[in-house]
Protein backbone atom coordinates (compact mmCIF):
# COMPACT_ATOMS: atom_id res chain seq x y z
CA UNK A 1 151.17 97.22 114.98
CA UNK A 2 152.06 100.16 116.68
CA UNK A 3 154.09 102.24 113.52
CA UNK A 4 154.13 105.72 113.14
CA UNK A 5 151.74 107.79 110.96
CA UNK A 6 153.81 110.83 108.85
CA UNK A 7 151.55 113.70 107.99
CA UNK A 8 152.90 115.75 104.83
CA UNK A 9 151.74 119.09 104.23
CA UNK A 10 151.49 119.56 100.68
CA UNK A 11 150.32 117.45 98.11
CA UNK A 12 153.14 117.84 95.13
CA UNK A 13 155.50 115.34 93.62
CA UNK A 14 157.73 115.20 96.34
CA UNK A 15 155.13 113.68 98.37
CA UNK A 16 154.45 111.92 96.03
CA UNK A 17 157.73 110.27 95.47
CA UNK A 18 157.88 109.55 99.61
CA UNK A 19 154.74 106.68 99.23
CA UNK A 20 156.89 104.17 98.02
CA UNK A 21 159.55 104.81 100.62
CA UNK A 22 156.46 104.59 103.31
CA UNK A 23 155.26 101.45 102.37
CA UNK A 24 158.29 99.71 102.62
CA UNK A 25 159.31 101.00 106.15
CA UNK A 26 155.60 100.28 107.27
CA UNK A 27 154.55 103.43 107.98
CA UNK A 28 151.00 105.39 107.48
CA UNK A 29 151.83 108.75 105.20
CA UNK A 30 148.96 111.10 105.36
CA UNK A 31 149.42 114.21 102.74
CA UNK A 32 147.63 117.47 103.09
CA UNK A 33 146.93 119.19 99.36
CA UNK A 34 145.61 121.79 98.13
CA UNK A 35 143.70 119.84 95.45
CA UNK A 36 142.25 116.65 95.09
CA UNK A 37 143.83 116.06 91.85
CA UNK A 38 147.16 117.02 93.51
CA UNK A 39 150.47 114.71 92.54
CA UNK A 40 150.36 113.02 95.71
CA UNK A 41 146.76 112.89 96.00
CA UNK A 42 146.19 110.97 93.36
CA UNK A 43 148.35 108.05 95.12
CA UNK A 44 148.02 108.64 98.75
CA UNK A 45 144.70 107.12 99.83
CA UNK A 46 142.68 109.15 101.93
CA UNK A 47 144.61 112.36 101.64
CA UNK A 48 143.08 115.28 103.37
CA UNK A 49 142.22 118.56 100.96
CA UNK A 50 143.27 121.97 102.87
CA UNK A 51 145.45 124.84 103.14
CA UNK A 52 148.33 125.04 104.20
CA UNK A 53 148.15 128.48 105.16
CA UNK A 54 144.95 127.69 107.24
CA UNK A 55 146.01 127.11 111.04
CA UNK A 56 142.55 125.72 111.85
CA UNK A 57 143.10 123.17 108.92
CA UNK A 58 146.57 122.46 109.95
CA UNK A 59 145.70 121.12 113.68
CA UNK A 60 142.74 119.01 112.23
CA UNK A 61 145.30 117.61 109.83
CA UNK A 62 147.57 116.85 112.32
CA UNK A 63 145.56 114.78 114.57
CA UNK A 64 146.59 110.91 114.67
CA UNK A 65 150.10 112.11 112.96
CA UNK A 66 152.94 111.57 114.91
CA UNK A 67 155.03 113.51 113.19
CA UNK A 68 154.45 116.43 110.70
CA UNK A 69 156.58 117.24 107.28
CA UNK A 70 156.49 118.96 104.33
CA UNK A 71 156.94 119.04 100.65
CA UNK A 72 157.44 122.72 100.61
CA UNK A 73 158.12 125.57 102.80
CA UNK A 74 155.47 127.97 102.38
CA UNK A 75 153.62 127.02 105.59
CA UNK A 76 153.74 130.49 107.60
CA UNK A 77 156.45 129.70 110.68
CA UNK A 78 153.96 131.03 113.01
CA UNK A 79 151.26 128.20 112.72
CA UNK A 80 154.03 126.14 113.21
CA UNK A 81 155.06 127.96 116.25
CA UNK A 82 151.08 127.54 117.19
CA UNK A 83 151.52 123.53 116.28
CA UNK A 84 154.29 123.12 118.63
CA UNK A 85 152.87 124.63 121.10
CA UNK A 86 150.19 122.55 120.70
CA UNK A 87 152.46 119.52 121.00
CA UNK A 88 152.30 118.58 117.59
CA UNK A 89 156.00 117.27 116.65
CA UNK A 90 157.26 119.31 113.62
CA UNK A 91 160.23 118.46 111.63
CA UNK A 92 162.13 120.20 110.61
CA UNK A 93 160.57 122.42 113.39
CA UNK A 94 160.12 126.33 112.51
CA UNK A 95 163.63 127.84 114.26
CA UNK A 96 165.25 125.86 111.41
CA UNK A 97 162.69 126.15 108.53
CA UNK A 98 162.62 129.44 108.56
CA UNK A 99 166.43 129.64 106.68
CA UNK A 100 164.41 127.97 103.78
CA UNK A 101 162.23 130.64 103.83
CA UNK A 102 163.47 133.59 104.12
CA UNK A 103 166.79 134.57 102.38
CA UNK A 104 168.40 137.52 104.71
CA UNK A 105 167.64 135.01 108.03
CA UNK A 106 169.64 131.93 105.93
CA UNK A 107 172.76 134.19 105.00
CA UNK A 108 173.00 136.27 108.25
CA UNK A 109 173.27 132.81 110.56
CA UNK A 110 175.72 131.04 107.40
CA UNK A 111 178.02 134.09 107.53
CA UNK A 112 177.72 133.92 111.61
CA UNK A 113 178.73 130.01 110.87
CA UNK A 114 181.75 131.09 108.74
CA UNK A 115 180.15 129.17 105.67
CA UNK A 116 181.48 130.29 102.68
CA UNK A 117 178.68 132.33 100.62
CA UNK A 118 178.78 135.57 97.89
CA UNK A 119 179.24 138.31 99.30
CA UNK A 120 175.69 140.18 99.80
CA UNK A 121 173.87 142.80 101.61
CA UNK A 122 170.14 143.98 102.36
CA UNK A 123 169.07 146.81 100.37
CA UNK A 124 166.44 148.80 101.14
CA UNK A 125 166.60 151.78 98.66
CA UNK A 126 168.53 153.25 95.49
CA UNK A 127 171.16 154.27 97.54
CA UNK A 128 172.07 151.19 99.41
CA UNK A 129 171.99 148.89 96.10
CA UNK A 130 174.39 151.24 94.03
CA UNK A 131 176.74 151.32 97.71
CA UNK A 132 176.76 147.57 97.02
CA UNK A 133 176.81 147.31 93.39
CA UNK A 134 180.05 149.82 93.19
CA UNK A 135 181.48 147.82 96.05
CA UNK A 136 181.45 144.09 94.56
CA UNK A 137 181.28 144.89 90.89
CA UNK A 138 177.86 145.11 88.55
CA UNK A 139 175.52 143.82 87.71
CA UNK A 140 174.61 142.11 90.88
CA UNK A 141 171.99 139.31 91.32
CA UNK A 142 169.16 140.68 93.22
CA UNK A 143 166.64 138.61 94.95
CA UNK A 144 163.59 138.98 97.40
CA UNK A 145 164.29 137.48 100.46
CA UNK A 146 160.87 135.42 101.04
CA UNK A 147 159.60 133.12 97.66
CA UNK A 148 160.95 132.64 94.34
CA UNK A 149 162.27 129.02 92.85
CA UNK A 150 163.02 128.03 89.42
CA UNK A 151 164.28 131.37 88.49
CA UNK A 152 161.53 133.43 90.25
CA UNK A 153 162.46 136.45 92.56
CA UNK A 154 165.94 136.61 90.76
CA UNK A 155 167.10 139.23 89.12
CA UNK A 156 170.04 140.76 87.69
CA UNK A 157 170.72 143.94 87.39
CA UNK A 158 172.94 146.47 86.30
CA UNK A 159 171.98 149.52 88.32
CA UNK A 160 169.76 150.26 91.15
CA UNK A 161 167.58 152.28 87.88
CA UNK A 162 167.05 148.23 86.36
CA UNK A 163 165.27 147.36 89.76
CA UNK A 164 163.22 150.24 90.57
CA UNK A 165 159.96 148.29 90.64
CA UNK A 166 161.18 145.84 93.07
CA UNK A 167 162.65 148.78 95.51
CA UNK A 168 159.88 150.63 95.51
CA UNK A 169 158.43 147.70 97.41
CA UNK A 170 161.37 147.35 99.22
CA UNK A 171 159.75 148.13 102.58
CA UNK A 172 157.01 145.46 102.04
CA UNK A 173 159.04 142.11 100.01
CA UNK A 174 162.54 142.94 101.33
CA UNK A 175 165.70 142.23 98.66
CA UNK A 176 168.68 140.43 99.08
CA UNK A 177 171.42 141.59 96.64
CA UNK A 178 174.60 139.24 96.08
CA UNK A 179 177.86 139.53 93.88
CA UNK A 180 177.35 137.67 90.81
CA UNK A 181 179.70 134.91 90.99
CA UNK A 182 182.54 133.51 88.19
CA UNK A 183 181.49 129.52 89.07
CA UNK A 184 182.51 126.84 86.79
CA UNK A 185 179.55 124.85 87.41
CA UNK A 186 176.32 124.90 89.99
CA UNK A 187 176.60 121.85 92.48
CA UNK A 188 174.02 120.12 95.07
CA UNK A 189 174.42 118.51 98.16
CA UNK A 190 171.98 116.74 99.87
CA UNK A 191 172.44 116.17 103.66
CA UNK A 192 169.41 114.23 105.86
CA UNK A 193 170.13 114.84 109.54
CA UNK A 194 167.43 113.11 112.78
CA UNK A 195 166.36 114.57 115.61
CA UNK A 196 169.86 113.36 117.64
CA UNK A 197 172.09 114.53 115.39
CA UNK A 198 172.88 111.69 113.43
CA UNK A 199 174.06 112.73 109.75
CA UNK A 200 174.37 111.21 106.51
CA UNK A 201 175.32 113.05 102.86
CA UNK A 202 175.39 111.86 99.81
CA UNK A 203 177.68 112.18 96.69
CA UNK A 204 178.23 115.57 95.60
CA UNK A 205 176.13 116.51 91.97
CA UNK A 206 176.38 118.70 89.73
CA UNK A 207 173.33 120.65 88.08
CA UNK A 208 172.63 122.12 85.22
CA UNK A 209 169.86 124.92 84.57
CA UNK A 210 168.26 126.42 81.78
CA UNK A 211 166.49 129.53 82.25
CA UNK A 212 166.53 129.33 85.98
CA UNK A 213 164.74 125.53 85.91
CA UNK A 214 167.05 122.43 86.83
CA UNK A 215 167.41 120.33 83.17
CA UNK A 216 169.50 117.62 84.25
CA UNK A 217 171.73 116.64 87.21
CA UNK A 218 175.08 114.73 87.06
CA UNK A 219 176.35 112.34 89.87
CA UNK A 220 179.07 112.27 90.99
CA UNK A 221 179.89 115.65 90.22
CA UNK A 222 182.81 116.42 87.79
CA UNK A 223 185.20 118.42 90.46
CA UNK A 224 187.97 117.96 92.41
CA UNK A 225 187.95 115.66 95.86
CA UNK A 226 188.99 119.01 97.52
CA UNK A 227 185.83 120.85 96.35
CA UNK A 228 183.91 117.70 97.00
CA UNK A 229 184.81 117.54 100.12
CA UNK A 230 184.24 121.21 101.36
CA UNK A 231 180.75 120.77 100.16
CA UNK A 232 179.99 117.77 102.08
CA UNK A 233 181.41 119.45 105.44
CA UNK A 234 179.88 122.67 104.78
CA UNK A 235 176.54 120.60 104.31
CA UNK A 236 176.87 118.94 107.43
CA UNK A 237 178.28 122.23 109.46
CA UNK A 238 174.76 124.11 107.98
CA UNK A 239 172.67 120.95 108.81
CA UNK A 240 174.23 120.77 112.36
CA UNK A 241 174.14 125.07 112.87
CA UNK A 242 170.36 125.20 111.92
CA UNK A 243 169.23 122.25 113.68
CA UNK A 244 168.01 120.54 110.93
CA UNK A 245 165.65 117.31 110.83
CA UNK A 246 165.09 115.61 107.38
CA UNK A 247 166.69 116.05 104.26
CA UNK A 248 168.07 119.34 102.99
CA UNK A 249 169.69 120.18 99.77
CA UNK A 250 172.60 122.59 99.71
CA UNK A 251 173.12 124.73 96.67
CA UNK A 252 176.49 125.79 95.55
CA UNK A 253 178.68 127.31 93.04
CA UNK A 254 182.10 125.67 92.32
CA UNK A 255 184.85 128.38 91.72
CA UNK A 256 188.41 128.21 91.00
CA UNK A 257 189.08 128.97 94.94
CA UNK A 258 186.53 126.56 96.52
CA UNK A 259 182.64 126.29 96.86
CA UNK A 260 180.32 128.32 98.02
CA UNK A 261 176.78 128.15 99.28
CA UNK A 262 173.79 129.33 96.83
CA UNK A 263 170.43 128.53 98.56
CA UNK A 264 169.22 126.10 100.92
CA UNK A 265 165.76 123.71 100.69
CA UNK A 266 164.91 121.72 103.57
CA UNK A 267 163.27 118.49 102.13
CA UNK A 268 164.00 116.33 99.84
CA UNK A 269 164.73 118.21 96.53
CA UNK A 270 164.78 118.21 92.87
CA UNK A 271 168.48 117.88 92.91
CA UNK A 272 168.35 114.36 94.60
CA UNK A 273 165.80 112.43 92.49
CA UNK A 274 168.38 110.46 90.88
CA UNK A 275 168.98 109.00 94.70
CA UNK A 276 165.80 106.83 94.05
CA UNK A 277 168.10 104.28 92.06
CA UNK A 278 171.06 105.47 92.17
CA UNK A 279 171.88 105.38 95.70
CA UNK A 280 170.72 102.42 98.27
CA UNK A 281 168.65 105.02 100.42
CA UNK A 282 166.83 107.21 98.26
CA UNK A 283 166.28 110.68 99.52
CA UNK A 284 162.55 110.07 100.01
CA UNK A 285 163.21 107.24 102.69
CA UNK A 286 166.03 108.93 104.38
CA UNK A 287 163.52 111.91 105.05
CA UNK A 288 160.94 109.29 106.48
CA UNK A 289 163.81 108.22 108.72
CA UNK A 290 165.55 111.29 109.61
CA UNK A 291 161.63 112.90 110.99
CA UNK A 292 160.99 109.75 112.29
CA UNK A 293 164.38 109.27 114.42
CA UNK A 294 165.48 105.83 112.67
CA UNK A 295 168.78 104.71 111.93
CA UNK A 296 169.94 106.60 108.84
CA UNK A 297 170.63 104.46 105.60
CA UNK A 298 173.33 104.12 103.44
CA UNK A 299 173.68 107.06 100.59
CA UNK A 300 176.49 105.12 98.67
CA UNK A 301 175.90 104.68 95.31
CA UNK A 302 174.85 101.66 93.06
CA UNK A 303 176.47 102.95 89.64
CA UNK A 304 179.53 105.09 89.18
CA UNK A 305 177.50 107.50 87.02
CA UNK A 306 173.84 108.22 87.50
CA UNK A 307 172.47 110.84 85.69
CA UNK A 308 168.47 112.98 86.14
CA UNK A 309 167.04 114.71 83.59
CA UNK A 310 163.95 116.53 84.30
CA UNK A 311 160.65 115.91 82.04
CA UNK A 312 159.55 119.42 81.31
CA UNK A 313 156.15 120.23 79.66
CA UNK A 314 156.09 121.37 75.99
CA UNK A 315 153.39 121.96 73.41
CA UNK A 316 153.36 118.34 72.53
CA UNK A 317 150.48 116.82 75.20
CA UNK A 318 150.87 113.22 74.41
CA UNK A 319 153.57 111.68 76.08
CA UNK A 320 152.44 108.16 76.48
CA UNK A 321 153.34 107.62 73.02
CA UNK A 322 156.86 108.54 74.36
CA UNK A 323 156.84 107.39 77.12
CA UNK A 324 156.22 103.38 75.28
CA UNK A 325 159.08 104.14 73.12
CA UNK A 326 161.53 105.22 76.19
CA UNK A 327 160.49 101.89 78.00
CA UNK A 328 161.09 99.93 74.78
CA UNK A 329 164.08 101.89 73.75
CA UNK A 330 166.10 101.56 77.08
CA UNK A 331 165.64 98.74 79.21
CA UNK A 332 167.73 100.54 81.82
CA UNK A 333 165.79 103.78 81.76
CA UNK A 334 163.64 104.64 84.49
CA UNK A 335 160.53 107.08 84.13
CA UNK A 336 158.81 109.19 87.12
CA UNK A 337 155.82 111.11 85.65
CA UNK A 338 154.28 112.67 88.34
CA UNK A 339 150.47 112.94 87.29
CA UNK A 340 150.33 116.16 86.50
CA UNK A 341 148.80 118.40 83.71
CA UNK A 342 151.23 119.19 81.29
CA UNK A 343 152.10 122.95 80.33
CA UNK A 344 155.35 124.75 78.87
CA UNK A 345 158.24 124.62 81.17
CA UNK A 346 156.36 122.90 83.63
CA UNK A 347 158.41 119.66 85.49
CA UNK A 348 155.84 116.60 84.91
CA UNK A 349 158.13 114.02 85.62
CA UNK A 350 162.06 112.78 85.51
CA UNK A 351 163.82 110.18 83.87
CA UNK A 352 167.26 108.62 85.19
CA UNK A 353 170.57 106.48 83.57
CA UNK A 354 172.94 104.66 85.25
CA UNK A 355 175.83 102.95 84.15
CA UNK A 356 179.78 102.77 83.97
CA UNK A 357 180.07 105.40 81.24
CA UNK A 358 179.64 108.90 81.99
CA UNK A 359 179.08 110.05 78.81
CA UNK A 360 176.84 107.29 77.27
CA UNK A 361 174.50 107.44 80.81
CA UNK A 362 174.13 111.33 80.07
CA UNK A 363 172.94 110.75 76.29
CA UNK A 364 170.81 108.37 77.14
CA UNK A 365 169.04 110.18 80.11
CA UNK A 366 168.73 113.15 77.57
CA UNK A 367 167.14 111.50 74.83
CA UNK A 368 164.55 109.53 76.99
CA UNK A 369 163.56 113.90 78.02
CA UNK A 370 163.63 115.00 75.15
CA UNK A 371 161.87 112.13 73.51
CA UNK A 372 159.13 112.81 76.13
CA UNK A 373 158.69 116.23 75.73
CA UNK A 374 158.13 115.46 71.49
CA UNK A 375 161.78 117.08 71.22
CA UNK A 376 162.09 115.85 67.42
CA UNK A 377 165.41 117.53 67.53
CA UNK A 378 166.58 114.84 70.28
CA UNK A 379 164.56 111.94 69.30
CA UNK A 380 167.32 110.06 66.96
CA UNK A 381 168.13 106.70 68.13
């Protein structure tokens, strides 16, 4: 029929979560994992097992795609340098993925866009943290420029003394140290952008985290249409700066004075899961659409309060048992498990609420988590 084929690279639940989304535009998704019994592989038929660090593996993947994404960014920018020169289509390409990747590049180019961020600085050494550290105030949050999420690669610290394990490698994993900031709450925004600069953004959310792991999101966010609305437009001004194609979430912190931007992902993100029914384009089809260069679709909402709680892993392994009783519980309730093993702390699936009361959709997202998990604590009702 002549529709486009999407390779993803990476086989985790965000590729998971764009099947669906594929089916119903038409289109072929192809998924590269690690692991057979990857989240996505276990749903995508026919998906290819490989590295993603592998250029060799990446070009053979990439033949008969039309387009490549990702569910991740740790593909090394220069095989995708290599890919485009090969005239594979990549998108987001490199130039912008790399301000995913690697923290100094992102705040340099936001400060050069007169986006609103911490204040920061790269340290190399002893000397150049405490310069900072007596300059903005300690402690400071310190953080290494290239991996980390959930919590990892963060640190805070109250001297340069607190981090001298991390500058001793300073010259090898460079650090990114930022003031810690007074915020009232942590926000999200999630922007999807296509390759001729068509843009769309959705509500405003806010999240909340528990030792450095997203626990539940809340949308709209609780803040002012002021605050709202700088975070949309500095969403858009990053998406249009970088060059972006797909969906990227924005990460913020909401202060007294107005927002300012955290970190950046650019793909579809653990902050916009609630999109799936909350909003009439989820964030997993306005990806497909953004890489693909289709009109964008709408990101209003379909409830005035959506709430996502995440499913973490506990002790308790048996969460069909739970998972029954959610379904039976809550008629409105819907339940993403993602096909994955489950361990302590580790996200295995997502449940979300809607309805017209903010308060009853959060309690009810809640207990359906922590009835999952085997919270007994959580499990009245």
């Amino acid at each position: 029929m002549g529709f486009p084929v999407v390779g993803v690279v990476g086989g985790g639940q965000l590729a998971r979560m764009m099947a669906g989304p594929a089916i119903g535009l038409g289109i072929e998704l192809r998924v590269l994992a690690r692991d057979p019994h990857d989240s996505a592989a276990q749903v995508v038929p026919g998906t290819t097992v490989g590295a993603e660090d592998d250029l060799d593996e990446l070009r053979a993947f990439a033949v008969g795609c039309d387009v490549l994404t990702f569910d991740h960014e740790h593909v090394p920018t220069a095989h995708l340098r290599a890919l485009e020169a090969d005239g594979v289509v990549v998108r987001p390409g490199p130039d912008a993925l790399e301000h995913a990747q690697n923290k100094l590049v992102m705040r340099r180019r936001l400060t050069d866009l007169g986006v609103p961020c911490p204040r920061w600085a790269e340290v190399t050494d002893a000397a150049s943290l405490t310069t900072f550290g007596d300059e903005v105030g300690w402690p400071v949050v310190l953080k290494t420029a290239r991996g980390g999420y959930d919590g990892k690669g963060v640190r805070l610290v109250g001297s340069a003394a607190d981090a001298g394990d991390w500058l001793a490698r300073a010259t090898e994993v460079p650090l990114l140290a930022e003031e810690r900031v007074a915020f009232t709450r942590e926000l999200a925004v999630l922007v999807a952008r296509s390759p001729h600069g068509q843009a769309a953004v959705w509500p405003v959310v806010e999240t909340v985290q528990v030792d450095g792991v997203c626990r539940e999101v809340y949308a709209p966010a609780p803040v002012t249409e002021d605050h709202a609305l700088a975070a949309q437009r500095a969403a858009l001004q990053i998406a249009d700066g970088l060059g972006v194609t797909g969906v990227m979430a924005v990460e913020m912190f909401d202060t007294e004075s107005g927002v300012l931007v955290n970190e950046l992902a650019m793909r579809p993100h653990n902050s916009g899961h609630w999109t799936i029914e909350g909003a009439r384009t989820s964030q997993f089809e306005q990806h497909l659409r953004a890489v693909l260069d289709l009109p964008l679709g709408d990101t209003t909402t379909t409830a005035p309060y959506v709430v996502m709680a995440n499913v973490l892993g506990a002790e308790h392994q048996d969460m069909y048992a739970g998972y029954l009783h959610c379904l039976a519980h809550d008629r409105g309730i819907r339940l993403h498990m993602y096909g994955k093993d489950v361990r302590p702390g580790r996200k295995v699936g997502h449940v979300t609420a809607l309805g017209g009361d903010a308060e009853d959709v959060r309690e009810r997202a809640r207990h359906a988590a922590a009835f999952l998990r085997g919270d007994s604590d959580d499990t009245a009702g």
